[in-house]
C-alpha atoms as a PDB file:
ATOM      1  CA  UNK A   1     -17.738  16.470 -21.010  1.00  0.00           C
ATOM      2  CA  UNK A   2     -15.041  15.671 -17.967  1.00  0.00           C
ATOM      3  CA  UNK A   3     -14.293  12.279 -17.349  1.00  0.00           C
ATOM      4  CA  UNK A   4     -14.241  10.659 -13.958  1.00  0.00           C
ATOM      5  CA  UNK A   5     -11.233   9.838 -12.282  1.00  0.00           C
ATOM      6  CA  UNK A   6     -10.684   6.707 -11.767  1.00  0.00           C
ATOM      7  CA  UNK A   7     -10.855   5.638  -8.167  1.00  0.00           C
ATOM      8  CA  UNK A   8      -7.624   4.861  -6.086  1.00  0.00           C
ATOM      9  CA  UNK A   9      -8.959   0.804  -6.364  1.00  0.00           C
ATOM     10  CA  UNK A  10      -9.428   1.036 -10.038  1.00  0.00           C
ATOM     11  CA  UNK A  11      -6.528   2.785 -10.779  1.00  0.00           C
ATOM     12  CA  UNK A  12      -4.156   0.963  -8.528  1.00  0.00           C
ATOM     13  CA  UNK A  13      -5.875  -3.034  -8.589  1.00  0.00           C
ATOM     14  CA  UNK A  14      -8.395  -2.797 -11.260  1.00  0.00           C
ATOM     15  CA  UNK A  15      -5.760  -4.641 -13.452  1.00  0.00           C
ATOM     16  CA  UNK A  16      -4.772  -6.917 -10.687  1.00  0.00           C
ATOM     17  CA  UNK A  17      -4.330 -11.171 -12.069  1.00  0.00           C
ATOM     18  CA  UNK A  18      -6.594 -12.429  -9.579  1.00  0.00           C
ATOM     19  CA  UNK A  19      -7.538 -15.314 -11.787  1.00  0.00           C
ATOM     20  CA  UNK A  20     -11.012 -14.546 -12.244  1.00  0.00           C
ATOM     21  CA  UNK A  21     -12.688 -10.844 -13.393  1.00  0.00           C
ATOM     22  CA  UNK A  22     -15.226 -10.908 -10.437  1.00  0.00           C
ATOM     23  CA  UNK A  23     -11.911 -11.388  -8.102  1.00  0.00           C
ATOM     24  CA  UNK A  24     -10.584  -7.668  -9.179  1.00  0.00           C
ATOM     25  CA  UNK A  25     -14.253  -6.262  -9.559  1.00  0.00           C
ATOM     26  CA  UNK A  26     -14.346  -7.224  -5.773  1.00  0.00           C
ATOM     27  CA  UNK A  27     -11.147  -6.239  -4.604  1.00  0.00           C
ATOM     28  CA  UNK A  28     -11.843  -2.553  -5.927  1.00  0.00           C
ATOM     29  CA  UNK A  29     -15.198  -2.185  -4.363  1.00  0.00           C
ATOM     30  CA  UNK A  30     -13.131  -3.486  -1.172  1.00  0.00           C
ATOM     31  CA  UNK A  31     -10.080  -1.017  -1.790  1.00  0.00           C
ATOM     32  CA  UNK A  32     -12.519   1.581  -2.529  1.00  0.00           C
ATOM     33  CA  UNK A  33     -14.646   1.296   0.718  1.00  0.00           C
ATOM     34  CA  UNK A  34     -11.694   0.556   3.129  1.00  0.00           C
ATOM     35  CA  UNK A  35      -9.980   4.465   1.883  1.00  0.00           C
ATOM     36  CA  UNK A  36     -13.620   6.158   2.411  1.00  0.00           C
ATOM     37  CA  UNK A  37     -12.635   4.768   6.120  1.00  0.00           C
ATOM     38  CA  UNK A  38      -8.535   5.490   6.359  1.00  0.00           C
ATOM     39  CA  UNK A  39      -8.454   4.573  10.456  1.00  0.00           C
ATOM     40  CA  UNK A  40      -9.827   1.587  12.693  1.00  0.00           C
ATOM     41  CA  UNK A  41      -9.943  -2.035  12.011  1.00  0.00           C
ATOM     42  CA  UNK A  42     -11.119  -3.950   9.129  1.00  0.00           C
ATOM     43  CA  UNK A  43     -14.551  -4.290  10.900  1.00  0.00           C
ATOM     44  CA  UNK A  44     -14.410  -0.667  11.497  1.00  0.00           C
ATOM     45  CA  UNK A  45     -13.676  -0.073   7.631  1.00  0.00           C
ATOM     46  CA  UNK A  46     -16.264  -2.818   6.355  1.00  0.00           C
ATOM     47  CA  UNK A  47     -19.061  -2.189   8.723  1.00  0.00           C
ATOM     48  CA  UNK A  48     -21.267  -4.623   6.986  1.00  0.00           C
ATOM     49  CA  UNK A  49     -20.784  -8.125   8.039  1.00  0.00           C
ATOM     50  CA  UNK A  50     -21.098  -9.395   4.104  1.00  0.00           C
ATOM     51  CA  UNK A  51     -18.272  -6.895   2.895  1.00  0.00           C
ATOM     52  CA  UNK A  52     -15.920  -8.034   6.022  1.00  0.00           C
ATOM     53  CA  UNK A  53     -16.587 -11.783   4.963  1.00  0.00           C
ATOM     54  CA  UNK A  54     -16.077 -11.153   1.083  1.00  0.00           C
ATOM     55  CA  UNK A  55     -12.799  -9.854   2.418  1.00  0.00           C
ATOM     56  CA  UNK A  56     -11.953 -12.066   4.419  1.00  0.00           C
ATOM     57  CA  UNK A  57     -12.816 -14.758   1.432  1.00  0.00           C
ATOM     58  CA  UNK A  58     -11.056 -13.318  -0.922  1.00  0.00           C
ATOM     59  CA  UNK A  59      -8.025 -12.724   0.923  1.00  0.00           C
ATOM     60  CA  UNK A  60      -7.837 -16.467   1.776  1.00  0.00           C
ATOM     61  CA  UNK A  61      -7.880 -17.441  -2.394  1.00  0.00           C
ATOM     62  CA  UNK A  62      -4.149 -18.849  -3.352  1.00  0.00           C
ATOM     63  CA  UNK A  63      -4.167 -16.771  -6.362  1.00  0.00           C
ATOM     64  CA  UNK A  64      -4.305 -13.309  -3.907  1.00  0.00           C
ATOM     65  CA  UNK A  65      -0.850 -12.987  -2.565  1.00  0.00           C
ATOM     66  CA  UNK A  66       1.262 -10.118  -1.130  1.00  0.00           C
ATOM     67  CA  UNK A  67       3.487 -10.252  -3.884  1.00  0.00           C
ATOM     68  CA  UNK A  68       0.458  -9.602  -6.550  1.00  0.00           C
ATOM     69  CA  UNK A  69      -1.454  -7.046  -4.822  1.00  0.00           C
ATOM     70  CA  UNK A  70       1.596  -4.979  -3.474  1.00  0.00           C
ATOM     71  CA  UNK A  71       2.465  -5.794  -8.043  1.00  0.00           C
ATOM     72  CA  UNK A  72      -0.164  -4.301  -9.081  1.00  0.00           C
ATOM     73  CA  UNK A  73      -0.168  -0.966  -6.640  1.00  0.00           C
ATOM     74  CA  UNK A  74       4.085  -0.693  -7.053  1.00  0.00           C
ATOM     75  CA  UNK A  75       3.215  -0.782 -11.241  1.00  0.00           C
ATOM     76  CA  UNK A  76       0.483   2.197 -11.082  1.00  0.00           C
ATOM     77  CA  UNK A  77       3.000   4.052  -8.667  1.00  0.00           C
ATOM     78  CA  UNK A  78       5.798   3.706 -11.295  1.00  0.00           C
ATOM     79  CA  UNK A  79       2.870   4.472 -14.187  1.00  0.00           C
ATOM     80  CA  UNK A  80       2.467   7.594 -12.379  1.00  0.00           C
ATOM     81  CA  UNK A  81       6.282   8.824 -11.465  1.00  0.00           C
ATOM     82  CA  UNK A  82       6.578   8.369 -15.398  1.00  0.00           C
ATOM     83  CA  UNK A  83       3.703  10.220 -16.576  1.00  0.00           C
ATOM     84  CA  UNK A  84       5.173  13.382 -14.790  1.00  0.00           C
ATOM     85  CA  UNK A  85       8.184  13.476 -17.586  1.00  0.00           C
ATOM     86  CA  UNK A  86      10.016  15.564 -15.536  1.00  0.00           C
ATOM     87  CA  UNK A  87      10.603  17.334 -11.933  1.00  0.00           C
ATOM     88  CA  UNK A  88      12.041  15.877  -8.850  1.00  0.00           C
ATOM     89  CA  UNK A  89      10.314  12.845  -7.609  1.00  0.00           C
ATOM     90  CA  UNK A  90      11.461  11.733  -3.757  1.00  0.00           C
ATOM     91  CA  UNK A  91      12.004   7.667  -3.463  1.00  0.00           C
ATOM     92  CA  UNK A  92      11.906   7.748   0.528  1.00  0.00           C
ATOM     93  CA  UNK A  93      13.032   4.166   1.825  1.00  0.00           C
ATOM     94  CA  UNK A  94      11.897   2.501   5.278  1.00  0.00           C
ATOM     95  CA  UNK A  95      12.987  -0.971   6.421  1.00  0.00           C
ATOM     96  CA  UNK A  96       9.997  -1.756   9.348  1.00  0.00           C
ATOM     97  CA  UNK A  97      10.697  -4.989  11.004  1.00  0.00           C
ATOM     98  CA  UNK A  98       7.163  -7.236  11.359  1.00  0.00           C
ATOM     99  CA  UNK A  99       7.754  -9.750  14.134  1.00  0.00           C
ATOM    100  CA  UNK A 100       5.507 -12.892  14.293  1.00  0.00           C
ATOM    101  CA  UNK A 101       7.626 -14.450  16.829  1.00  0.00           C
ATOM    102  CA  UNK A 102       4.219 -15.513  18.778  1.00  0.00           C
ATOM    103  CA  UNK A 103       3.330 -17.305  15.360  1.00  0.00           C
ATOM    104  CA  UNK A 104       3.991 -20.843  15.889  1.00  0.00           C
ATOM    105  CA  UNK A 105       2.932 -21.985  12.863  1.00  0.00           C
ATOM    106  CA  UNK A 106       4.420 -19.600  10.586  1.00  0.00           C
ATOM    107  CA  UNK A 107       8.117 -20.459  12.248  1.00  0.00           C
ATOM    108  CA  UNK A 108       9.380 -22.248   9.106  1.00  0.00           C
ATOM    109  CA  UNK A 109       8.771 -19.033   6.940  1.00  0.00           C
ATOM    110  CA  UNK A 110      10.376 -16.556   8.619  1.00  0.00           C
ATOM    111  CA  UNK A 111      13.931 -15.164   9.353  1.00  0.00           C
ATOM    112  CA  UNK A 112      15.656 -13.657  12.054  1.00  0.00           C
ATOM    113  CA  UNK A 113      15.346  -9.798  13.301  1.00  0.00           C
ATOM    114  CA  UNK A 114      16.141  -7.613  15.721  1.00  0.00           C
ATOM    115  CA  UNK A 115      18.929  -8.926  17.737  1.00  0.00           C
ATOM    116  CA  UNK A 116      18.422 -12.715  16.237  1.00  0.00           C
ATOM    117  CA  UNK A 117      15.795 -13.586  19.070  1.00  0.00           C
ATOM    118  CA  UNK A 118      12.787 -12.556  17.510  1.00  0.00           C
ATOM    119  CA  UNK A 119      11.365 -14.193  13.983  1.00  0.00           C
ATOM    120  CA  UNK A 120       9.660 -12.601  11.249  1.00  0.00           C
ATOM    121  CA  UNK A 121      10.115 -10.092   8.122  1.00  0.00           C
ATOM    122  CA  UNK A 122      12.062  -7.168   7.189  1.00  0.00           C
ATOM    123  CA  UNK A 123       9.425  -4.879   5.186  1.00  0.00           C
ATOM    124  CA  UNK A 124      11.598  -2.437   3.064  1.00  0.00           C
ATOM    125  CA  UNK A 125       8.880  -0.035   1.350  1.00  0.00           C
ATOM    126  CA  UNK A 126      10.065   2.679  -1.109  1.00  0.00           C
ATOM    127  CA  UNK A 127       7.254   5.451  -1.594  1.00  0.00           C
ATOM    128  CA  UNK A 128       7.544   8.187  -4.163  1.00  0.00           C
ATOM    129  CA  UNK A 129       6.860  10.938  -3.138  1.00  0.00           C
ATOM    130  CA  UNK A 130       6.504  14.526  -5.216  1.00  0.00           C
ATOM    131  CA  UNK A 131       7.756  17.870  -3.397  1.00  0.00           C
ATOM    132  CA  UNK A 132       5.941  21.215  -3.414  1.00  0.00           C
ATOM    133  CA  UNK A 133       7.351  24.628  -3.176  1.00  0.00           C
ATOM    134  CA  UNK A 134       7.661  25.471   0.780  1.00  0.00           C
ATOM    135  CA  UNK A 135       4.330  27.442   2.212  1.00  0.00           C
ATOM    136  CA  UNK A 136       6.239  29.043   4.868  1.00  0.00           C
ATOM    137  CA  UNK A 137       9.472  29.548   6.602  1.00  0.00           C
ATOM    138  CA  UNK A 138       9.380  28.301  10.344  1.00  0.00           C
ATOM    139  CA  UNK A 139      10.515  30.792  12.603  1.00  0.00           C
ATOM    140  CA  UNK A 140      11.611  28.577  15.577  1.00  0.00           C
ATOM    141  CA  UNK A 141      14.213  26.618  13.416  1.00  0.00           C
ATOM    142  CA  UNK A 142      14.469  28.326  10.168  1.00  0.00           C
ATOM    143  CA  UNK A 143      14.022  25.437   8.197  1.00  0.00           C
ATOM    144  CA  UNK A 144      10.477  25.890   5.628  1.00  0.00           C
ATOM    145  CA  UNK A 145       7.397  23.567   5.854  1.00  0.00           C
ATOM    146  CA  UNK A 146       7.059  21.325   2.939  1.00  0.00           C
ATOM    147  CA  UNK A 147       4.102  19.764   1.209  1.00  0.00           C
ATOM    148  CA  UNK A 148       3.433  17.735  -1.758  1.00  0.00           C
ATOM    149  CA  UNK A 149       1.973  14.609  -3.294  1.00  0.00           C
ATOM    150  CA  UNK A 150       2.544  11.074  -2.518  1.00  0.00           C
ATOM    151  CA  UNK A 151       2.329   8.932  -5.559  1.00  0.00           C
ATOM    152  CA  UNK A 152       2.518   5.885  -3.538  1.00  0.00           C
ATOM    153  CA  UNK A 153       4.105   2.644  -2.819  1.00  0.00           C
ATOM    154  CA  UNK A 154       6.754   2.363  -5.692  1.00  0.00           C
ATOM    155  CA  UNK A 155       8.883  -0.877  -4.355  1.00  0.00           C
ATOM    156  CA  UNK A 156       7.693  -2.401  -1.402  1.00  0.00           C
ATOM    157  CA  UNK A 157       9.683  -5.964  -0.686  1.00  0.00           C
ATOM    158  CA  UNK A 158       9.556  -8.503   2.353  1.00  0.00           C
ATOM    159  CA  UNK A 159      12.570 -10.270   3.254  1.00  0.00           C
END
């Protein structure tokens, strides 16, 4: 008898310290219900007004922090890239600057981007990333289509 896989919540938060079991039982119904709606806003994704509010509670708990969620995601990535014991695994990097320069009352947390008038974070996200064999050369520019398999977020870091 086949086992279920895991959903992408379970798999990737399921072991996330929220401080309390019920915290990461939440957050994986949550994680599991925003991906069965990949586009929109939050309402859009949590249609029902109790799921949007349990979000929005437990998003507001101290012991929820970027730094813990983005943890426990970046640790199943690497779980992942090292349960394929060999091939060619792509780390693609991206540095995205988030400005919050119209947040007043964040001012004191954040540092300086773009040109040094604007305030906010530097986002540098590394996600791995698994190559496929090319489907099919591209006539126009001879250079092959490629597929493969993300893996996901393997070092994502605000600064």
């Amino acid at each position: 008898m086949d086992e279920a896989m895991p959903s992408f919540g379970f798999s990737d938060f399921g072991h996330a310290p929220l401080g309390h079991q019920r915290r990461t039982r939440r957050l994986v119904l949550l994680v599991d219900q925003m991906c069965r709606h990949p586009g929109g806003t939050l309402p859009d994704k949590l249609n029902q007004p109790p799921d949007l509010r349990a979000f929005y509670r437990l998003m507001n708990r101290p012991e929820v922090t970027h730094e813990v969620l983005m943890g426990s995601h970046a640790a199943a990535t690497r779980q992942r890239v090292g349960a394929l014991g060999s091939g060619v695994v792509l780390q693609l990097h991206d540095a995205t600057e988030l400005d919050f320069t119209t947040k007043t009352t964040l001012l004191d947390q954040l540092g300086q981007i773009g040109q040094g008038t604007r305030r906010g974070y530097i986002c540098h996200n590394t996600l791995a990333w698994i190559p496929t064999a090319p489907k099919r050369p591209n006539k126009m520019t001879r250079i092959e289509d490629r597929s493969g398999s993300i893996l996901g977020l393997s070092g994502p870091v605000l600064v």
